[in-house]
Protein backbone atom coordinates (compact mmCIF):
# COMPACT_ATOMS: atom_id res chain seq x y z
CA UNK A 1 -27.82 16.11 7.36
CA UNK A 2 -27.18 12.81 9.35
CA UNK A 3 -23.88 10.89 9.19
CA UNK A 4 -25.64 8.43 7.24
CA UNK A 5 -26.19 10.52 4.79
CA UNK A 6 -22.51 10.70 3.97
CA UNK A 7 -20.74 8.72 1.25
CA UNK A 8 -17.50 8.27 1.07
CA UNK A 9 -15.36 8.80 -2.53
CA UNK A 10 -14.68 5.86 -4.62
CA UNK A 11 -11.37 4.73 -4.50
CA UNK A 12 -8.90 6.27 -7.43
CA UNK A 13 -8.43 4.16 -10.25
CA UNK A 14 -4.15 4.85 -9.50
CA UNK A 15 -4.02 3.65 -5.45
CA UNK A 16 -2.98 6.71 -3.23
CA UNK A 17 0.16 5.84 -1.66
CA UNK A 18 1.39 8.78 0.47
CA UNK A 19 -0.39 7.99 3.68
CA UNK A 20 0.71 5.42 6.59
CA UNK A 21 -1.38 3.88 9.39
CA UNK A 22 -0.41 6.87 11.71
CA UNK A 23 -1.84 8.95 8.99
CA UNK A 24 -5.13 6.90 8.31
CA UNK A 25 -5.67 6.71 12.56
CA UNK A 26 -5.48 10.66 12.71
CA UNK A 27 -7.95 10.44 9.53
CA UNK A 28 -10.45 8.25 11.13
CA UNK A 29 -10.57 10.97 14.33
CA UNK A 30 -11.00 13.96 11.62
CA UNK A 31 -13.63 11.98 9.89
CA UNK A 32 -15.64 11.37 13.47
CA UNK A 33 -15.56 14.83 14.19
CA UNK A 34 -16.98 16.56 11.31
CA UNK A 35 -19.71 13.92 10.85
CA UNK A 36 -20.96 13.86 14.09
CA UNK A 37 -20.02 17.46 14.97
CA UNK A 38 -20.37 19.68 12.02
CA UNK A 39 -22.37 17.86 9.01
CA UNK A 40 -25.66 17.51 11.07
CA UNK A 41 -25.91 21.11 11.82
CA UNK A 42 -25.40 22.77 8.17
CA UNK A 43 -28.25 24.69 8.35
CA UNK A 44 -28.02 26.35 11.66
CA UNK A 45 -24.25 27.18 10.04
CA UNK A 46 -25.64 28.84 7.23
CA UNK A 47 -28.27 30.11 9.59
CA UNK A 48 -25.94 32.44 11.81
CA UNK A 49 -22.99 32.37 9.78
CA UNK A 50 -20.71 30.70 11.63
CA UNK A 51 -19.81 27.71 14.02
CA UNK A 52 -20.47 27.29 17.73
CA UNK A 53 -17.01 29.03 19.52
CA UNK A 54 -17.22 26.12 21.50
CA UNK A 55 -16.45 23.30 18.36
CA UNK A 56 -12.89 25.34 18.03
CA UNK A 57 -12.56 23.65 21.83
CA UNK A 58 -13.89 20.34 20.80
CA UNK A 59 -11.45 20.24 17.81
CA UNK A 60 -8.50 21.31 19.96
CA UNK A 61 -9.29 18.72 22.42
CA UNK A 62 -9.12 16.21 19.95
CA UNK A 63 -5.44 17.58 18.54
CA UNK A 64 -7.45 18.55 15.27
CA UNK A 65 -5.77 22.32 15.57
CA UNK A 66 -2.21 23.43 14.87
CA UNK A 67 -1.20 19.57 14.63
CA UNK A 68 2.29 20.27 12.75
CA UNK A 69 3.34 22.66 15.33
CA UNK A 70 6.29 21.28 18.20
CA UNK A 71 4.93 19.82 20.62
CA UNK A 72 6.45 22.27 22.98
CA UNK A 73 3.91 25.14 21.58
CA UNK A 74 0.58 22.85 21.68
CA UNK A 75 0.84 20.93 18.50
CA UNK A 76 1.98 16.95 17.68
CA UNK A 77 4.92 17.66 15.53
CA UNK A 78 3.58 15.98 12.80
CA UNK A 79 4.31 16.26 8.80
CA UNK A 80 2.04 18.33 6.89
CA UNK A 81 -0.05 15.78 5.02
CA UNK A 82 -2.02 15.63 8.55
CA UNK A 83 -3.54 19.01 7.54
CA UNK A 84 -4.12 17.82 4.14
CA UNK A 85 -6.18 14.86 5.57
CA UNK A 86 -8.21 17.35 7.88
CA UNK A 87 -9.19 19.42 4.40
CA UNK A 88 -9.92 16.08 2.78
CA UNK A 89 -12.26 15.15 5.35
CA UNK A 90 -13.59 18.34 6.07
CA UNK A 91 -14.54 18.38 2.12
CA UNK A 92 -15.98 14.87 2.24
CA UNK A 93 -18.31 15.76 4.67
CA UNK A 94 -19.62 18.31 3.07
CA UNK A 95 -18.56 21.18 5.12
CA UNK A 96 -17.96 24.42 3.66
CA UNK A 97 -18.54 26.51 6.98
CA UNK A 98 -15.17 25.47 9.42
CA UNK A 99 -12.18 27.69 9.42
CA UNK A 100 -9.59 24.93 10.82
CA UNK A 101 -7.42 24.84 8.05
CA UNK A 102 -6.85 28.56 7.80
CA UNK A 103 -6.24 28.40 12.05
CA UNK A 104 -4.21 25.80 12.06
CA UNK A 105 -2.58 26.01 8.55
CA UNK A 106 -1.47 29.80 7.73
CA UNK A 107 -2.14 31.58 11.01
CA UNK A 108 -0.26 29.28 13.29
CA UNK A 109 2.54 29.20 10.70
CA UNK A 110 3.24 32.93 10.59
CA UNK A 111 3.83 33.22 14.23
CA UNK A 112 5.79 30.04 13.90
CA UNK A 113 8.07 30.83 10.73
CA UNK A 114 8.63 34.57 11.74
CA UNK A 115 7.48 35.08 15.28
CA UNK A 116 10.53 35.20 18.15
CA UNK A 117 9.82 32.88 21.10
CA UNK A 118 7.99 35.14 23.23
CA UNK A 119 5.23 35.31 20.45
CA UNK A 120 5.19 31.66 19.45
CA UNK A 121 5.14 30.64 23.69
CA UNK A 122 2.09 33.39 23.81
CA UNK A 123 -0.10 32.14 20.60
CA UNK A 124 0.45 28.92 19.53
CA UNK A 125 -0.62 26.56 23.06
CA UNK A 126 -3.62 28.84 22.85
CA UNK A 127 -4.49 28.54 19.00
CA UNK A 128 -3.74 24.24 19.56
CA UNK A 129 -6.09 23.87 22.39
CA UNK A 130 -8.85 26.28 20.83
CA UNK A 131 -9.03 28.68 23.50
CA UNK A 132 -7.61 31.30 20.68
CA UNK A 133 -9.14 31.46 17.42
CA UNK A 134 -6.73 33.13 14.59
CA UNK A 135 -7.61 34.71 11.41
CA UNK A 136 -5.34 36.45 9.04
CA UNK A 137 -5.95 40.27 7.34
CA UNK A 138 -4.66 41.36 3.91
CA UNK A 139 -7.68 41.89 1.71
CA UNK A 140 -8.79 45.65 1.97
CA UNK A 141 -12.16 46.73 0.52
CA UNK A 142 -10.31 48.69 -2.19
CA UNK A 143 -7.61 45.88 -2.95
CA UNK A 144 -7.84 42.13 -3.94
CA UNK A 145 -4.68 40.39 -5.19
CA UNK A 146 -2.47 43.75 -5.01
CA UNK A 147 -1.05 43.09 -1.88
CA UNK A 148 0.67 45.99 -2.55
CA UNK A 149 -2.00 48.45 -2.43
CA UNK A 150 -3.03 48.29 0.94
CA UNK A 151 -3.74 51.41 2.80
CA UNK A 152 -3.83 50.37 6.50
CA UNK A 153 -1.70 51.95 8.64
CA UNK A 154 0.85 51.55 11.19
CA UNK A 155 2.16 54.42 12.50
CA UNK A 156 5.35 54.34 15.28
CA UNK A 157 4.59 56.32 18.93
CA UNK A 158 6.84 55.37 21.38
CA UNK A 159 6.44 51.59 22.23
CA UNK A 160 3.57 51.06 20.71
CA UNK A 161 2.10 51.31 16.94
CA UNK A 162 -1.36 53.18 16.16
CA UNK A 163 -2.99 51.56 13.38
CA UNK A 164 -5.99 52.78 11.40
CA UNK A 165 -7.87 51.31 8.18
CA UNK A 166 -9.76 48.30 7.36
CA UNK A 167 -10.19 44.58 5.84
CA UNK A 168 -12.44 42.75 4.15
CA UNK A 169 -13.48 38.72 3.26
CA UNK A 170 -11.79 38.08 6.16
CA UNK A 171 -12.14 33.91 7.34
CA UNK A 172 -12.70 32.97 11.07
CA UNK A 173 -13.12 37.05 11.43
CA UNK A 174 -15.95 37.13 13.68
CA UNK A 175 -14.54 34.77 15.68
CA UNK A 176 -11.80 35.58 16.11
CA UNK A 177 -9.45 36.40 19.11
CA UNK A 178 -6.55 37.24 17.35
CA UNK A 179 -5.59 38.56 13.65
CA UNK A 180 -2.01 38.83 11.46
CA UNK A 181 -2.47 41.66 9.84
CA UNK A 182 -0.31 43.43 6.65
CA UNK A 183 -0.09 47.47 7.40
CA UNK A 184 1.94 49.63 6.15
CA UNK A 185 4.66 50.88 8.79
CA UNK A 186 6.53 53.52 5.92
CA UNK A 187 6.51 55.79 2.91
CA UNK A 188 3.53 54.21 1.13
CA UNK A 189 5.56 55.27 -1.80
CA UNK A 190 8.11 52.25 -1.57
CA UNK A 191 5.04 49.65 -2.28
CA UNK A 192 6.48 46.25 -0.82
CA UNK A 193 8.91 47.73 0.81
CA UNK A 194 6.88 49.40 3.16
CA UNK A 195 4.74 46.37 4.51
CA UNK A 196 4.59 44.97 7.96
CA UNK A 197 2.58 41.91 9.79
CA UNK A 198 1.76 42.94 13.42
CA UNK A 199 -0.37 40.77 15.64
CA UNK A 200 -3.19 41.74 17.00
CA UNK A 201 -5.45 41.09 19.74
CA UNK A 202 -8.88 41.12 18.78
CA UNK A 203 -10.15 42.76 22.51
CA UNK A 204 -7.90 45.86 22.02
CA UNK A 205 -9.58 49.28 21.94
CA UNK A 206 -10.66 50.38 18.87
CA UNK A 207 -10.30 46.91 16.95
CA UNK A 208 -14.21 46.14 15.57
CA UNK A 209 -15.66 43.57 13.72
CA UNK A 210 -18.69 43.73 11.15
CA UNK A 211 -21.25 41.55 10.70
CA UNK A 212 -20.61 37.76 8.99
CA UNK A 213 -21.19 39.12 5.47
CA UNK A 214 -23.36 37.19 3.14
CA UNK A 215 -21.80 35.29 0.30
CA UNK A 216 -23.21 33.10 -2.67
CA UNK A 217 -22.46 30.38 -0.94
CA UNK A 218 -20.32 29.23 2.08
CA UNK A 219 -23.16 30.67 4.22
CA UNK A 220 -21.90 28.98 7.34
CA UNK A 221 -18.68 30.10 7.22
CA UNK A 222 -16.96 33.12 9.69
CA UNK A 223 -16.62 35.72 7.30
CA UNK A 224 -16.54 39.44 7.75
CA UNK A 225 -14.92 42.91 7.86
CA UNK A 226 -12.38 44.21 10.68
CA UNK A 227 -12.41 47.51 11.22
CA UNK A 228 -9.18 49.82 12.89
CA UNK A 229 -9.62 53.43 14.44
CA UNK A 230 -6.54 53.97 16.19
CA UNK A 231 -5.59 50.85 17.41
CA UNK A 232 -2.57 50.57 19.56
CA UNK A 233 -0.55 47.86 19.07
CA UNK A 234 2.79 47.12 21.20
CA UNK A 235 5.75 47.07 18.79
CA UNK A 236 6.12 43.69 20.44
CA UNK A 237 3.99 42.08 18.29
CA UNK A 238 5.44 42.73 14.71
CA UNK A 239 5.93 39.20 13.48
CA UNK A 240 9.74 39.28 11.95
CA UNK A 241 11.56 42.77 10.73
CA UNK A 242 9.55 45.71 9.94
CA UNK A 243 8.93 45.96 6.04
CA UNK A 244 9.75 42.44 5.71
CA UNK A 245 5.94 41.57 5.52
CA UNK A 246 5.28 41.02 1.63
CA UNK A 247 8.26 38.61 1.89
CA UNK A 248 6.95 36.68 4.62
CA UNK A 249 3.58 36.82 2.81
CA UNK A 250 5.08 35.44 -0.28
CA UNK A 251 6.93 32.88 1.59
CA UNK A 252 3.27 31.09 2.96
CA UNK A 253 1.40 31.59 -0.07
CA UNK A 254 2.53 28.86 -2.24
CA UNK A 255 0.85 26.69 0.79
CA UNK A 256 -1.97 28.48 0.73
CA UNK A 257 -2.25 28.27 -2.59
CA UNK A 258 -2.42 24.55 -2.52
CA UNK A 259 -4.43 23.92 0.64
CA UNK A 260 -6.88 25.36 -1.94
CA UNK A 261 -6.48 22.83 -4.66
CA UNK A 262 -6.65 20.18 -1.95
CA UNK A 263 -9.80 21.17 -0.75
CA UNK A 264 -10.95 21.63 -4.24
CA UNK A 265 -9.75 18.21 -5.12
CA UNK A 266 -11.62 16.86 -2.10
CA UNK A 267 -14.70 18.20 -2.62
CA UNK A 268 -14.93 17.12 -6.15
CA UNK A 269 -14.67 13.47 -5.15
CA UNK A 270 -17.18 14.35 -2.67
CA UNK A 271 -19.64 15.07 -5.19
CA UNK A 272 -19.07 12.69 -7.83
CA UNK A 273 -19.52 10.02 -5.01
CA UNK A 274 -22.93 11.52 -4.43
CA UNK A 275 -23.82 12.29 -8.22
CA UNK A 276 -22.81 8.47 -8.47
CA UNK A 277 -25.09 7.27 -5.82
CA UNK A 278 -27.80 9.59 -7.27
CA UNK A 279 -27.95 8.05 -10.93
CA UNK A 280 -27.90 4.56 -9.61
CA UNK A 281 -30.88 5.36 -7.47
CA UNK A 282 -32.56 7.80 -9.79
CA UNK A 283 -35.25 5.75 -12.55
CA UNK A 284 -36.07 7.25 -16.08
CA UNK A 285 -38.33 5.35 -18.73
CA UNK A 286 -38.13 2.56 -16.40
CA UNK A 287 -34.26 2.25 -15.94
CA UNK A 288 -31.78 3.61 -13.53
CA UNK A 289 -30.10 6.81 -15.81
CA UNK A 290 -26.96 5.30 -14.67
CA UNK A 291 -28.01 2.61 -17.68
CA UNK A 292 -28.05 5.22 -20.12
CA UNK A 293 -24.57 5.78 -22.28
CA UNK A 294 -24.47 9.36 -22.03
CA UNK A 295 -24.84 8.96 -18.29
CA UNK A 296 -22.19 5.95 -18.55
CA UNK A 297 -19.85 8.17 -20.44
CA UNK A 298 -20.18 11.27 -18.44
CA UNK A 299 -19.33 9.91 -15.17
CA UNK A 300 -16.35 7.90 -17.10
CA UNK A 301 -15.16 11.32 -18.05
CA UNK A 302 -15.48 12.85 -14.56
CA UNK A 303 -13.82 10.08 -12.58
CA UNK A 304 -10.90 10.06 -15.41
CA UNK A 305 -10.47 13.85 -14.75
CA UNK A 306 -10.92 13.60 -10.79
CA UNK A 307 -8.19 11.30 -10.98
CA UNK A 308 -5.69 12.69 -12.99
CA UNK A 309 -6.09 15.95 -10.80
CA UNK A 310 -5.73 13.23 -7.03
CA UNK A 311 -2.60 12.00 -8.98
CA UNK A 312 -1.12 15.40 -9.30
CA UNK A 313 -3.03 17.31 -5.58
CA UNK A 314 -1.16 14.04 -4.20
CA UNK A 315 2.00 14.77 -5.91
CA UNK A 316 2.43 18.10 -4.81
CA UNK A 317 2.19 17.38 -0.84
CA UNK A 318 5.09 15.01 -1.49
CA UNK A 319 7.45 17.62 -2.67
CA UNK A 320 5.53 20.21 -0.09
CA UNK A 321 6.33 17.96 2.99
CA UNK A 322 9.87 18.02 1.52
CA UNK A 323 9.92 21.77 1.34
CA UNK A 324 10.34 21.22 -2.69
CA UNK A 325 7.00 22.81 -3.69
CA UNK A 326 7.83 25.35 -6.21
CA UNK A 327 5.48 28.50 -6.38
CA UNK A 328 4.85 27.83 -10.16
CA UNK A 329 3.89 23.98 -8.81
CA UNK A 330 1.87 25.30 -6.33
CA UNK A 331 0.00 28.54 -8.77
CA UNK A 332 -0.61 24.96 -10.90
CA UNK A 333 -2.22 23.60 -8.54
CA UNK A 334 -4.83 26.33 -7.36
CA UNK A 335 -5.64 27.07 -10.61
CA UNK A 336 -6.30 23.48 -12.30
CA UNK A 337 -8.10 22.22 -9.61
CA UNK A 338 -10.17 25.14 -8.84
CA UNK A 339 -11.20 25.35 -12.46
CA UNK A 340 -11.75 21.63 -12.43
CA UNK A 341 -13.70 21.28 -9.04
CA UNK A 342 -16.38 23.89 -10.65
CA UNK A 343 -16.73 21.73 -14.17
CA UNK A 344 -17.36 18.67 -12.07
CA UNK A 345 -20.01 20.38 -9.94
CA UNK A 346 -21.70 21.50 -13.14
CA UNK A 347 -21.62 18.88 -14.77
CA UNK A 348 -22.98 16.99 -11.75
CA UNK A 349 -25.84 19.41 -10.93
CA UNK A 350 -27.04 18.28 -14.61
CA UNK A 351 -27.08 15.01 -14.29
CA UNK A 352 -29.38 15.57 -11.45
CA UNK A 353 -31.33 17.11 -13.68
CA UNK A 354 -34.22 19.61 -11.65
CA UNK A 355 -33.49 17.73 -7.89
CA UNK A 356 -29.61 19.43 -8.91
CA UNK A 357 -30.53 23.12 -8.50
CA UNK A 358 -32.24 22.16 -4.76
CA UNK A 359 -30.60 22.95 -1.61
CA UNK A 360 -31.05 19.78 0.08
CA UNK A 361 -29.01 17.92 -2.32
CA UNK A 362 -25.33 18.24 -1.67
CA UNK A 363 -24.55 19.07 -5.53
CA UNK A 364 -26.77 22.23 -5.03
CA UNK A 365 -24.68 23.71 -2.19
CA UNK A 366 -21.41 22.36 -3.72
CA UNK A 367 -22.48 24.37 -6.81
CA UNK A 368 -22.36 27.36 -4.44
CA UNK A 369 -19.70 26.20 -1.89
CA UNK A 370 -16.58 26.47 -4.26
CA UNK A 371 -16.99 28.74 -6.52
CA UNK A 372 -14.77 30.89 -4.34
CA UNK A 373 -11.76 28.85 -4.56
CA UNK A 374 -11.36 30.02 -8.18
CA UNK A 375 -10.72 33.53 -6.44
CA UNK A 376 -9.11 33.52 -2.87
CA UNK A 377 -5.75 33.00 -2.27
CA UNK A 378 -5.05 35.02 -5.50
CA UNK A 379 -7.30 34.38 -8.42
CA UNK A 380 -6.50 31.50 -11.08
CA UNK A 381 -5.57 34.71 -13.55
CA UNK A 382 -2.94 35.53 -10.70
CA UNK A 383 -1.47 31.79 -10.88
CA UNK A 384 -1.54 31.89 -14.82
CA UNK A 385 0.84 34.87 -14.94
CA UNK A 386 2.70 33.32 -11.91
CA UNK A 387 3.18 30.21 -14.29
CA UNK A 388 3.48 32.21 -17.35
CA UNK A 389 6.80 33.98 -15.92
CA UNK A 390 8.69 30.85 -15.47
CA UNK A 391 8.07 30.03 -19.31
């Protein structure tokens, strides 16, 4: 896929307002880079499973990594609608394969939230300038959204901590240099209580990686298992207070949790722009279908819905960059526009009738591409009972 073949999303009906020039200047960079960098090579992506190491360099160079982070540690300093920009752009370019935003976005901000300055001064220039990649381990093979349940270990000798077990869907993991990963450091009996975050370097003995596994869709993204026989890990790098962990974990995932209704907002304007496109250029019975009232109506329901959810996505990073995000706001957020991203990819891939279930077309590999953000980052049934508790 060429630049050219990229459209850009029609303007909402309601004019976004929370962006300045600085903003829109940062987004013009972010929108260079993954059309010239990253859309042109989807299928060698999906082809090996991952990116070229050396794009995390080319990103860094351009201050597309760890951009909120001080200055002193590598990063600009800058507010976090920046990273929202990078996932908008990264979704209107069709891109399902780069792990930036989980880098940049949740990696870098659990060493800088809860990491002392020794940690932050050792990770964070590294992780800005791409010379570190970062990835971050809770999922175990036998445990999805009970973070609870995890069964890797930590175990205290001397200085150091041995750690032993495994995880699994793990983003940027094949890639990566570095890994925050939950353990349990206690009596597995006291559940949350007993959970630590320990950073660890990927080159230490005993620390392997499997194979980029292979997913329904995504194909080009980093994704694998990590693997831990006896690791030994300096006590040095426990991020915070031991058994403090779940806390900390609960403390990022309300952004997480919405970095994934951005992306899913994104990448539903992505699409429609194309389905768009497609019916005007598409001819039935000697018309365009986009002459045809059911296709008229369709597409009038879609944008209505796409905007609504832009209104609300948009809404959200306002009271996120004023550290008023409420989890419940956030669980909202994940799950509506999740759900919604997947009924406007299906309803797209039918108005492209047969050409809609091909690969080359980007509705095919959308329908693929984000089905998954109805289940990471705790699964929309997760943010239902999250919302449900506040009732």
């Amino acid at each position: 896929m060429s630049a050219a073949n990229l459209l850009r999303p029609l303007p909402p009906m309601a004019p976004r307002t929370i962006y300045n020039e600085e903003h829109e200047a940062f987004r013009d960079t972010a929108r260079r880079f993954f059309e010239t960098e990253i859309a042109p090579y989807h299928e060698k992506w999906a082809e090996q499973q991952h990116l070229d190491r050396n794009l995390w360099n080319k990103a860094g160079e351009l201050g597309l990594l760890c951009a909120t982070m001080p200055e002193q540690y590598g990063g600009s300093g800058v507010d976090r609608l920046y990273s929202a920009i990078l996932m908008e752009e990264q979704a209107y370019a069709l891109d399902s394969a780069s792990g930036f935003a989980l880098h940049s976005d949740i990696v870098a901000n659990y060493i800088f939230n809860f990491g002392n300055e020794d940690q932050k001064a050792t990770w964070l220039p590294k992780m800005a300038t791409g010379e570190v990649v970062g990835a971050i381990a809770m999922t175990e093979p036998g445990t999805g959204s009970d973070l609870q349940g995890i069964r890797t270990t930590a175990v205290a000798d001397g200085d150091d901590y041995i750690v032993n077990g495994s995880k699994i869907f793990i983003t940027n993991g094949y890639l990566c240099d570095m890994a925050v990963v939950a353990v349990k450091t206690g009596n597995s009996e006291k559940g949350a209580q007993n959970i630590s975050l320990l950073i660890m370097d990927a080159k230490a003995a005993g620390f392997t990686k499997g194979k980029p596994l292979k997913k329904v869709g995504m194909h080009g993204q980093d994704t694998c298992e990590l693997f831990f026989d006896n690791v030994r890990v300096p006590k040095a790098n426990l991020l915070g207070m031991e058994g403090m962990g779940f806390i900390m974990l609960m403390k990022e995932l309300a952004w997480e949790r919405l970095m994934v209704g951005l992306m899913s907002q994104a990448a539903a304007e992505a699409v429609f722009a194309h389905t768009v496109q497609y019916t005007k250029d598409r001819k039935a019975f000697g018309k365009p279908i986009s002459a045809f009232q059911n296709t008229r109506f369709k597409l009038a329901e879609l944008r209505t819905k796409i905007d609504i959810g832009r209104t609300y996505a948009d809404r959200c990073m306002e009271l996120q960059v004023q550290n008023a995000l409420s989890v419940e706001a956030a669980a909202a957020a994940k799950y509506w526009l999740s759900d919604m991203v997947n009924q406007i990819v299906d309803e797209c891939v039918q108005l492209h009738g047969g050409y809609g279930f091909m690969m080359e077309y980007p509705v095919a590999r959308a329908y693929v591409d984000n089905r998954a953000h109805r289940i990471y980052a705790g699964t929309n049934e997760i943010m239902k009972e999250l919302i449900a508790r506040t009732l």
